[in-house]
PDB file of N, CA and C in Angstrom:
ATOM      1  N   UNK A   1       0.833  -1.176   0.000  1.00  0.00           N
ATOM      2  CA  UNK A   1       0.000   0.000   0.000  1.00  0.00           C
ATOM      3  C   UNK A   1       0.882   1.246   0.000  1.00  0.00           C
ATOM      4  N   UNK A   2       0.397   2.215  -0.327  1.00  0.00           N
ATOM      5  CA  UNK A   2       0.858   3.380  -0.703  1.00  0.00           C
ATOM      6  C   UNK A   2       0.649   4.358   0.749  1.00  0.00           C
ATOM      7  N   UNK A   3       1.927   5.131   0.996  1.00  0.00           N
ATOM      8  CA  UNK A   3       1.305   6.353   1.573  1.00  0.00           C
ATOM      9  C   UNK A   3       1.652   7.795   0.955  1.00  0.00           C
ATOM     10  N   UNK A   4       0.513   8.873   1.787  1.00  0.00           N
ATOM     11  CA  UNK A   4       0.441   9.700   1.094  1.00  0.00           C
ATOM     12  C   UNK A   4       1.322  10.915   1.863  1.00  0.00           C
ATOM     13  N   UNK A   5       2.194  11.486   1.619  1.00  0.00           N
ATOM     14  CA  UNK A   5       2.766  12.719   2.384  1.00  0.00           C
ATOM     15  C   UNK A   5       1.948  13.452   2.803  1.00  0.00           C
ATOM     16  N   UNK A   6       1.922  14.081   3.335  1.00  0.00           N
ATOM     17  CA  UNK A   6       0.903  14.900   4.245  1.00  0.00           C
ATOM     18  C   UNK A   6       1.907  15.852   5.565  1.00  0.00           C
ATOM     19  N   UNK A   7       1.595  17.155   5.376  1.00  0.00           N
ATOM     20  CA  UNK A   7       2.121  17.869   6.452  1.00  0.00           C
ATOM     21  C   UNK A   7       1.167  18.554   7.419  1.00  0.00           C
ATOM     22  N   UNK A   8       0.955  18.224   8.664  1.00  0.00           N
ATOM     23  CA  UNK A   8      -0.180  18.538   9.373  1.00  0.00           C
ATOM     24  C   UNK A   8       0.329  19.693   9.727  1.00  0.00           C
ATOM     25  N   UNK A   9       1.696  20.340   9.495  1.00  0.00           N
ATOM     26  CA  UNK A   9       1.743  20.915  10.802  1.00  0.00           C
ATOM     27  C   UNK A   9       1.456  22.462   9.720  1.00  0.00           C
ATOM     28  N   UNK A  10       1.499  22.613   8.378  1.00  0.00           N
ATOM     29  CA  UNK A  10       1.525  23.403   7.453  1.00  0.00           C
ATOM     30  C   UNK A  10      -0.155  23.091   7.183  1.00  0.00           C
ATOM     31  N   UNK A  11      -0.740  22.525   7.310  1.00  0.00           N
ATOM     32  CA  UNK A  11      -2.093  22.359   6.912  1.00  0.00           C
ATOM     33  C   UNK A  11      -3.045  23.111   8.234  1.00  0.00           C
ATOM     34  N   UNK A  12      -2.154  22.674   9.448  1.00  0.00           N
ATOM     35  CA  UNK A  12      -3.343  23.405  10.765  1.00  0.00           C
ATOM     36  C   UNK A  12      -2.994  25.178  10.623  1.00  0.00           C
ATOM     37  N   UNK A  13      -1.473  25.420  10.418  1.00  0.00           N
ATOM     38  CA  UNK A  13      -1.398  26.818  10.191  1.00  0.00           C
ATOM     39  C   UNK A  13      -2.225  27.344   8.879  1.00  0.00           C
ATOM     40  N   UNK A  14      -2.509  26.446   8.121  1.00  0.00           N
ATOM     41  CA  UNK A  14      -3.012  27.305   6.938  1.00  0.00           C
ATOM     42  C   UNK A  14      -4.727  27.358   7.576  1.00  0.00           C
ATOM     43  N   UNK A  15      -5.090  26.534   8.211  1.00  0.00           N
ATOM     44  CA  UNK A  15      -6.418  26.644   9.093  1.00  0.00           C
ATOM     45  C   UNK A  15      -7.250  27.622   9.428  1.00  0.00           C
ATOM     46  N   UNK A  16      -5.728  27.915  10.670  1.00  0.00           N
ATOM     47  CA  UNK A  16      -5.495  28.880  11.617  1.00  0.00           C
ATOM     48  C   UNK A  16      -5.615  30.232  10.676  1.00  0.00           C
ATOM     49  N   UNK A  17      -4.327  30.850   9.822  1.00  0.00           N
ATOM     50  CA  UNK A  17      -4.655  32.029   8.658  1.00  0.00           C
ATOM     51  C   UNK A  17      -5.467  32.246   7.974  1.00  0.00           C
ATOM     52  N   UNK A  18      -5.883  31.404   6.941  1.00  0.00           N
ATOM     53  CA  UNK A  18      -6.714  31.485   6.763  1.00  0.00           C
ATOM     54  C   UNK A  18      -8.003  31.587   6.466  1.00  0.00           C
ATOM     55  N   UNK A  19      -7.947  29.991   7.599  1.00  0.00           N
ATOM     56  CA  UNK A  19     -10.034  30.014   7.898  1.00  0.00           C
ATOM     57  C   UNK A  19     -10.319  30.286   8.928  1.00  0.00           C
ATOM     58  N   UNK A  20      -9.369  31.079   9.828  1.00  0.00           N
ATOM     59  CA  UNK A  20      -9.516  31.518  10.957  1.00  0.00           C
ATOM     60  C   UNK A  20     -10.219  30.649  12.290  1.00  0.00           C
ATOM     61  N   UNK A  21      -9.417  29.195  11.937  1.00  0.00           N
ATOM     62  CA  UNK A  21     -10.289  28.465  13.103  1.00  0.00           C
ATOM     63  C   UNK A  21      -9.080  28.487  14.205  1.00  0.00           C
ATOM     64  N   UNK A  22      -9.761  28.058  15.549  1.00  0.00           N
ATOM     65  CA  UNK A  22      -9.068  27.874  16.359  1.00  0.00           C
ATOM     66  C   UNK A  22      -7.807  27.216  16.659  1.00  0.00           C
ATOM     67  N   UNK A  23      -6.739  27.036  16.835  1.00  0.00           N
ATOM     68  CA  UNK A  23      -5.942  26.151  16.834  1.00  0.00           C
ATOM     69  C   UNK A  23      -6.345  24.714  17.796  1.00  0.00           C
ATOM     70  N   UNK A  24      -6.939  24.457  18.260  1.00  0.00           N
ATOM     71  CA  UNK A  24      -7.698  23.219  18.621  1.00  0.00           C
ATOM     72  C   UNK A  24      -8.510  22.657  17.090  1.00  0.00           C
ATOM     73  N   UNK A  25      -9.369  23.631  16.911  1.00  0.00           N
ATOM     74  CA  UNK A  25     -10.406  23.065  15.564  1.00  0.00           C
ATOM     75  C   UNK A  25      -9.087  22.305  14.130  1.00  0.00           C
ATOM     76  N   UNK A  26      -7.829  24.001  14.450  1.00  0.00           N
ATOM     77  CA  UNK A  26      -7.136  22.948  13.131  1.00  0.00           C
ATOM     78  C   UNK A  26      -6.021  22.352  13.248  1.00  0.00           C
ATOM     79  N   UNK A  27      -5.609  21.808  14.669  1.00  0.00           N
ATOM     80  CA  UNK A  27      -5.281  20.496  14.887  1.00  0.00           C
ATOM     81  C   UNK A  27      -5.997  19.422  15.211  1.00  0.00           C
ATOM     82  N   UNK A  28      -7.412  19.465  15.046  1.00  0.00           N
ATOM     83  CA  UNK A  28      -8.247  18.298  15.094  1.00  0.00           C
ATOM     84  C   UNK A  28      -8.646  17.765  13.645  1.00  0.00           C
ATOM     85  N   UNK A  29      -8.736  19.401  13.197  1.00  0.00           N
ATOM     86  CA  UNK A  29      -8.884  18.775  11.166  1.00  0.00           C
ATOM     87  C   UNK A  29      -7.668  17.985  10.891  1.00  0.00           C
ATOM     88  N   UNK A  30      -6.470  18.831  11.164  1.00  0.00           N
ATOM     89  CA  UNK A  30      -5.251  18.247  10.484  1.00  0.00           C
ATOM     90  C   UNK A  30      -4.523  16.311  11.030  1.00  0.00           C
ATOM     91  N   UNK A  31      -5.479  16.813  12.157  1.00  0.00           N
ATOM     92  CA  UNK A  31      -4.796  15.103  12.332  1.00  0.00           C
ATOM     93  C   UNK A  31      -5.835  14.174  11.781  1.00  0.00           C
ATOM     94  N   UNK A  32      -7.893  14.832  11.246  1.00  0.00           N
ATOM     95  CA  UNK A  32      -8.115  13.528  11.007  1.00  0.00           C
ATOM     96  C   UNK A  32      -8.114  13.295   9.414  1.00  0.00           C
ATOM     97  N   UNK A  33      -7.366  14.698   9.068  1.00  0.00           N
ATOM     98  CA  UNK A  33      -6.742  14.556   7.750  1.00  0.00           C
ATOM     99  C   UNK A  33      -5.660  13.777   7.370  1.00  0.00           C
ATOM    100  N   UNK A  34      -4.860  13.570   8.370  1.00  0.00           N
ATOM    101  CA  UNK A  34      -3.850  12.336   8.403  1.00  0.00           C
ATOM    102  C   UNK A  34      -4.142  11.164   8.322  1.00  0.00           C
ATOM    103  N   UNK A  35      -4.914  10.873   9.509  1.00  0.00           N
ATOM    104  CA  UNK A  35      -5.667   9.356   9.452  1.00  0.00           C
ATOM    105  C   UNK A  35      -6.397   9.052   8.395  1.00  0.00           C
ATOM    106  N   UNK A  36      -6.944   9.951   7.316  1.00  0.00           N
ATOM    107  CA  UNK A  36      -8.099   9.821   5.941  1.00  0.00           C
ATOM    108  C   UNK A  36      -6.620   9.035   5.532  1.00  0.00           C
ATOM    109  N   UNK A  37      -5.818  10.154   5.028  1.00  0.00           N
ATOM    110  CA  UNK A  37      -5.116  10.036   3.941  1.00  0.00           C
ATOM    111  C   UNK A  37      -3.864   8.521   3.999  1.00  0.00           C
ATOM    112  N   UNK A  38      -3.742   8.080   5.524  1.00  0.00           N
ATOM    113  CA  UNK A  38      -2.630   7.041   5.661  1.00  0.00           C
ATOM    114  C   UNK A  38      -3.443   5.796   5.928  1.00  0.00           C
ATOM    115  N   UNK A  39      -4.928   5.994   5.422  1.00  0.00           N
ATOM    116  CA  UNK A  39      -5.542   4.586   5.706  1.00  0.00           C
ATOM    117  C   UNK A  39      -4.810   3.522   4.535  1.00  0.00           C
ATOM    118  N   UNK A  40      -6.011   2.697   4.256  1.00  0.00           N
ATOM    119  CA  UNK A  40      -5.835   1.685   2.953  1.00  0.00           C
ATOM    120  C   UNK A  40      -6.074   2.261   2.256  1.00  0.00           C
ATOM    121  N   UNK A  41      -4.664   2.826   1.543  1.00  0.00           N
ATOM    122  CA  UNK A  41      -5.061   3.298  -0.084  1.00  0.00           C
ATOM    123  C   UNK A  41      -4.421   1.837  -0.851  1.00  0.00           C
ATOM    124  N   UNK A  42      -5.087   1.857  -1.895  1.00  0.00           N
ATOM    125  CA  UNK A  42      -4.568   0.767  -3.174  1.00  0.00           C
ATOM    126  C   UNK A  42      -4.151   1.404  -4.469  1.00  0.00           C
ATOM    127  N   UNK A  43      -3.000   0.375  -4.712  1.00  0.00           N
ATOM    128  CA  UNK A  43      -1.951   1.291  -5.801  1.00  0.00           C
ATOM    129  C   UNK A  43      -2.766   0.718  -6.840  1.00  0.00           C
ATOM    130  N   UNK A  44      -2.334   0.796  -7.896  1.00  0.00           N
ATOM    131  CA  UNK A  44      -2.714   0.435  -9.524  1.00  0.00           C
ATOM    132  C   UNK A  44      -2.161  -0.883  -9.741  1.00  0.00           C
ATOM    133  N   UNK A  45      -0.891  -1.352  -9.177  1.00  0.00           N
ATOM    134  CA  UNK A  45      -0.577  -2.309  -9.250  1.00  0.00           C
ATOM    135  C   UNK A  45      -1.475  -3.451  -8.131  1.00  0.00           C
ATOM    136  N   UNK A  46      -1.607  -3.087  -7.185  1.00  0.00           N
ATOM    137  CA  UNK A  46      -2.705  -3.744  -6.381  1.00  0.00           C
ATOM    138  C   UNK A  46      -4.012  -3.918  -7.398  1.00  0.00           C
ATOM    139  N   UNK A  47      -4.209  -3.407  -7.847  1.00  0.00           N
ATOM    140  CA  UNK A  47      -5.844  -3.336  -8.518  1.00  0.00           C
ATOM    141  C   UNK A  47      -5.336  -4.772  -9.693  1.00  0.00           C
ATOM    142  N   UNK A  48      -4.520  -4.209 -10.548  1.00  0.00           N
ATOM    143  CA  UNK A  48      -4.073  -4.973 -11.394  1.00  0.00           C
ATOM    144  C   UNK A  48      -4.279  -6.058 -11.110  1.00  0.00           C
ATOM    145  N   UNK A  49      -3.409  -6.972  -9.756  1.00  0.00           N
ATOM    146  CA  UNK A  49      -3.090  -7.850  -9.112  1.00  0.00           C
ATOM    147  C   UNK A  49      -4.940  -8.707  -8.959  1.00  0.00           C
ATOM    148  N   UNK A  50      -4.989  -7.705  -8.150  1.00  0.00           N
ATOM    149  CA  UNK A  50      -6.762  -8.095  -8.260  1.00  0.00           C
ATOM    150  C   UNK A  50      -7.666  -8.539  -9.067  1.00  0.00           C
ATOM    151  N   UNK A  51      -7.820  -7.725 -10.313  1.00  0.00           N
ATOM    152  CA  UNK A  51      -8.009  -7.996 -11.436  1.00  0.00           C
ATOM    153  C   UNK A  51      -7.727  -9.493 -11.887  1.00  0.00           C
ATOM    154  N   UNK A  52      -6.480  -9.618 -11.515  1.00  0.00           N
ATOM    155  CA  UNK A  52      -5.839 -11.105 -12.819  1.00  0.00           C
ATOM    156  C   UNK A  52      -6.338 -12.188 -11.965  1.00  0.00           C
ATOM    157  N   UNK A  53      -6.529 -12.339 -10.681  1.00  0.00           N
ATOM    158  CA  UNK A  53      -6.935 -12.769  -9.501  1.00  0.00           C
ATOM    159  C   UNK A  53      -8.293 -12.982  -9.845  1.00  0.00           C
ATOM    160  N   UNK A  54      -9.071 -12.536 -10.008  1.00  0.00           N
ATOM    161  CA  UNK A  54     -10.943 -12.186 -10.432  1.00  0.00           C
ATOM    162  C   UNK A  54     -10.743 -12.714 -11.650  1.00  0.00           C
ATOM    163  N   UNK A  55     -10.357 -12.202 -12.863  1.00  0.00           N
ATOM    164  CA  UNK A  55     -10.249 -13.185 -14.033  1.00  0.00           C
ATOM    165  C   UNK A  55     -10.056 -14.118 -13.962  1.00  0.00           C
ATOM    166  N   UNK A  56      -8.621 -14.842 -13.323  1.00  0.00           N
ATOM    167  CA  UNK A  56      -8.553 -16.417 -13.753  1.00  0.00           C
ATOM    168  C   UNK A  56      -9.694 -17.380 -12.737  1.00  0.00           C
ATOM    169  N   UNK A  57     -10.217 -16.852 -11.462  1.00  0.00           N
ATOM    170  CA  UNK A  57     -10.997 -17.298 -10.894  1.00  0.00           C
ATOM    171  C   UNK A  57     -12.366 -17.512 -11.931  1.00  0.00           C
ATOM    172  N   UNK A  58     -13.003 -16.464 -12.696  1.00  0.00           N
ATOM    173  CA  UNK A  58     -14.032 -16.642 -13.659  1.00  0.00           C
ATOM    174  C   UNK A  58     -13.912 -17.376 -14.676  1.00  0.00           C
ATOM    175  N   UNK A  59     -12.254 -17.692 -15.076  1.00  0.00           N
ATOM    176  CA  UNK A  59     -12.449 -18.601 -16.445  1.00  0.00           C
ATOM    177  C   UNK A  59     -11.975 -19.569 -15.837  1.00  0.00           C
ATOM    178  N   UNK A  60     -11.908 -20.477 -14.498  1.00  0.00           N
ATOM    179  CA  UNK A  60     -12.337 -21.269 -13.497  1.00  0.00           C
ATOM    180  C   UNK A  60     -13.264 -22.245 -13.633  1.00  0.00           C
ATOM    181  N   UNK A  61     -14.457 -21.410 -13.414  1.00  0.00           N
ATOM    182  CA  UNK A  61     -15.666 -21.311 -13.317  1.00  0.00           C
ATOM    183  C   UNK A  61     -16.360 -21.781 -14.555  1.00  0.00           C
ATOM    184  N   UNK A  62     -15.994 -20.769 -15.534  1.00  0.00           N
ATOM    185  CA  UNK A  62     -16.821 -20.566 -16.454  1.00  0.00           C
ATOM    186  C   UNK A  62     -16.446 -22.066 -17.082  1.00  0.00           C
ATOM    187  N   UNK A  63     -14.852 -22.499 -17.312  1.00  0.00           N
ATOM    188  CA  UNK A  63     -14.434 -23.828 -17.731  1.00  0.00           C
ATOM    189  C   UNK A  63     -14.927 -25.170 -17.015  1.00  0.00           C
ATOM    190  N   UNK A  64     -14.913 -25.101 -15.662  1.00  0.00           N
ATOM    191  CA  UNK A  64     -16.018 -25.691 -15.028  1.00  0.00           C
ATOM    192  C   UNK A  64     -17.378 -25.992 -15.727  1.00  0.00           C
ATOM    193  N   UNK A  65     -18.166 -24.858 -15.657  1.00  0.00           N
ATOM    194  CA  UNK A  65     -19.217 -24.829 -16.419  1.00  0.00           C
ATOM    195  C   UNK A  65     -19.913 -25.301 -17.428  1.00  0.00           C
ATOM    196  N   UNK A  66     -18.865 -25.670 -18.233  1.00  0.00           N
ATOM    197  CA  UNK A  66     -18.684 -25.994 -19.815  1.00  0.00           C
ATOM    198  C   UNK A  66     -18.444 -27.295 -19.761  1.00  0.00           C
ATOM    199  N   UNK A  67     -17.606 -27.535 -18.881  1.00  0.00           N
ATOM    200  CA  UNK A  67     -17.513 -29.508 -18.700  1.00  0.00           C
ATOM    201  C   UNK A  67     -18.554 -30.180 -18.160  1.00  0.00           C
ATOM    202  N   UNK A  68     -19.141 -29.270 -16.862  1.00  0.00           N
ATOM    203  CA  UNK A  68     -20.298 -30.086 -16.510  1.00  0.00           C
ATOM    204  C   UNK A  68     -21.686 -29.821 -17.289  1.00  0.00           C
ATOM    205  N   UNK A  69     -21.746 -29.011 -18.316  1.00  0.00           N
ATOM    206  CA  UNK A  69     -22.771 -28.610 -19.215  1.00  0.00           C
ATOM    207  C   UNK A  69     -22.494 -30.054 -20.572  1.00  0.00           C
ATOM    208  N   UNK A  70     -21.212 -29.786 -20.209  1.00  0.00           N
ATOM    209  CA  UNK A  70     -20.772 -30.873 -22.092  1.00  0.00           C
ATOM    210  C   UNK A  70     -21.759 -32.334 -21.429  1.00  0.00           C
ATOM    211  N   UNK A  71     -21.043 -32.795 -20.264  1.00  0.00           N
ATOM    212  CA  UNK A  71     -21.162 -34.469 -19.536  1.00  0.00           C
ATOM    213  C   UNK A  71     -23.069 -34.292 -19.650  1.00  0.00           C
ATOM    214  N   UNK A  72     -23.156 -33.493 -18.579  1.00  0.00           N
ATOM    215  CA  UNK A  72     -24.828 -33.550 -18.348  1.00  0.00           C
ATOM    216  C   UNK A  72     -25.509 -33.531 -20.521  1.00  0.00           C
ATOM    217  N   UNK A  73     -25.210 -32.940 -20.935  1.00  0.00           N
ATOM    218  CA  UNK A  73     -25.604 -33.382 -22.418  1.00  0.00           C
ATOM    219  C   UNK A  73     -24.963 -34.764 -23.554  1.00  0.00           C
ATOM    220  N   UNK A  74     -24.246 -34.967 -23.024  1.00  0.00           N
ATOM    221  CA  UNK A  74     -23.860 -36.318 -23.571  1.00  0.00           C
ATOM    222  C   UNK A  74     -24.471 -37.621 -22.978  1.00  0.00           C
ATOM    223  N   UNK A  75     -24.831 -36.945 -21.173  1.00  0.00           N
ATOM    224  CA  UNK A  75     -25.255 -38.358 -20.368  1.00  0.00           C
ATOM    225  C   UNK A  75     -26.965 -38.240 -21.233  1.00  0.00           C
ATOM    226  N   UNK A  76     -27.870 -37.356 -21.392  1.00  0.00           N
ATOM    227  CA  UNK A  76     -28.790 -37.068 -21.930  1.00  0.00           C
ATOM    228  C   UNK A  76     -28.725 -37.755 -23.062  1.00  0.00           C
ATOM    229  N   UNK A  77     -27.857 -37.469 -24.057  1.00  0.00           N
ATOM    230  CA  UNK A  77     -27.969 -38.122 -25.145  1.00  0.00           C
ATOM    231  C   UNK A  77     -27.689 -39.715 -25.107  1.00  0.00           C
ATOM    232  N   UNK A  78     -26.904 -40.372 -24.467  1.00  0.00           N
ATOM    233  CA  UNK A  78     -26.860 -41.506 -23.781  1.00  0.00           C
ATOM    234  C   UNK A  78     -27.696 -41.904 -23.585  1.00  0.00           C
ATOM    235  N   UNK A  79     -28.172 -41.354 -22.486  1.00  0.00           N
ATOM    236  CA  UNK A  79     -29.616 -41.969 -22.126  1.00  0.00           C
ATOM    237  C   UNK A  79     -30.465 -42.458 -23.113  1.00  0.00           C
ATOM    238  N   UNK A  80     -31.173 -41.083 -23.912  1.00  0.00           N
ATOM    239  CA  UNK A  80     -32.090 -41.065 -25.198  1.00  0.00           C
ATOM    240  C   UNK A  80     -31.450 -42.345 -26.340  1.00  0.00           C
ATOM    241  N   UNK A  81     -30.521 -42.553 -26.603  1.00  0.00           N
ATOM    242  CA  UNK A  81     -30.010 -43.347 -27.105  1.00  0.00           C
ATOM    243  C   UNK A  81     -30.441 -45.048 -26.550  1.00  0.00           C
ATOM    244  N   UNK A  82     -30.389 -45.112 -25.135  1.00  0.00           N
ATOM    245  CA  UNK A  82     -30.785 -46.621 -24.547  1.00  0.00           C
ATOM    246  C   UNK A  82     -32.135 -46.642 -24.394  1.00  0.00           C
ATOM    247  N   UNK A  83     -32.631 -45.420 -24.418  1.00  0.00           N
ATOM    248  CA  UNK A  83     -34.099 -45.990 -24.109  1.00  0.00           C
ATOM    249  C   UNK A  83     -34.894 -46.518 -25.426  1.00  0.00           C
ATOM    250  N   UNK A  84     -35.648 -47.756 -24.750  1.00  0.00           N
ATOM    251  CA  UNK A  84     -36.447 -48.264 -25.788  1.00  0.00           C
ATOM    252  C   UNK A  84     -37.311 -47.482 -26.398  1.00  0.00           C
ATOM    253  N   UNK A  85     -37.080 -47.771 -28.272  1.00  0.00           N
ATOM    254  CA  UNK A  85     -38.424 -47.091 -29.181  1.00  0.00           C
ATOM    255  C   UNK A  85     -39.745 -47.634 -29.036  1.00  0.00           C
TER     256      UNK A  85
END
């Protein structure tokens, strides 16, 4: 995961100048502006990763799918085949 630079201590003074909040109010913004910004971020390469992860899981599946679709129609035709005319 990625982090993001962040300077609290230039972000509460710019607060303070000027949005004229208290220095309590913009050291309470600036730190839960920290915590936003240093949560779980995901890079591009993470996503990517994810992605190829989710794909080969679906053509999994989907190949799955296709074998037990082929059998269940061959056992059908099998069948139809033994049963008496």
């Amino acid at each position: 995961m990625a982090a993001v630079a962040f300077d609290t201590l230039k972000f509460a003074r710019t607060l303070r100048e000027k949005a004229k909040l208290s220095p309590e109010q913009a050291e309470g913004l600036a730190d839960a502006m920290a915590e936003a910004l240093q949560g779980d971020l995901v890079t591009k390469a993470d996503l990517r990763a994810g992605l190829a992860d989710t794909r080969s899981e679906i053509v999994r599946w989907v190949g799955g799918l296709i074998g037990f679709q082929t059998l269940a129609v061959i056992g059908a035709v099998v069948a139809l085949a033994r049963a008496p005319h």
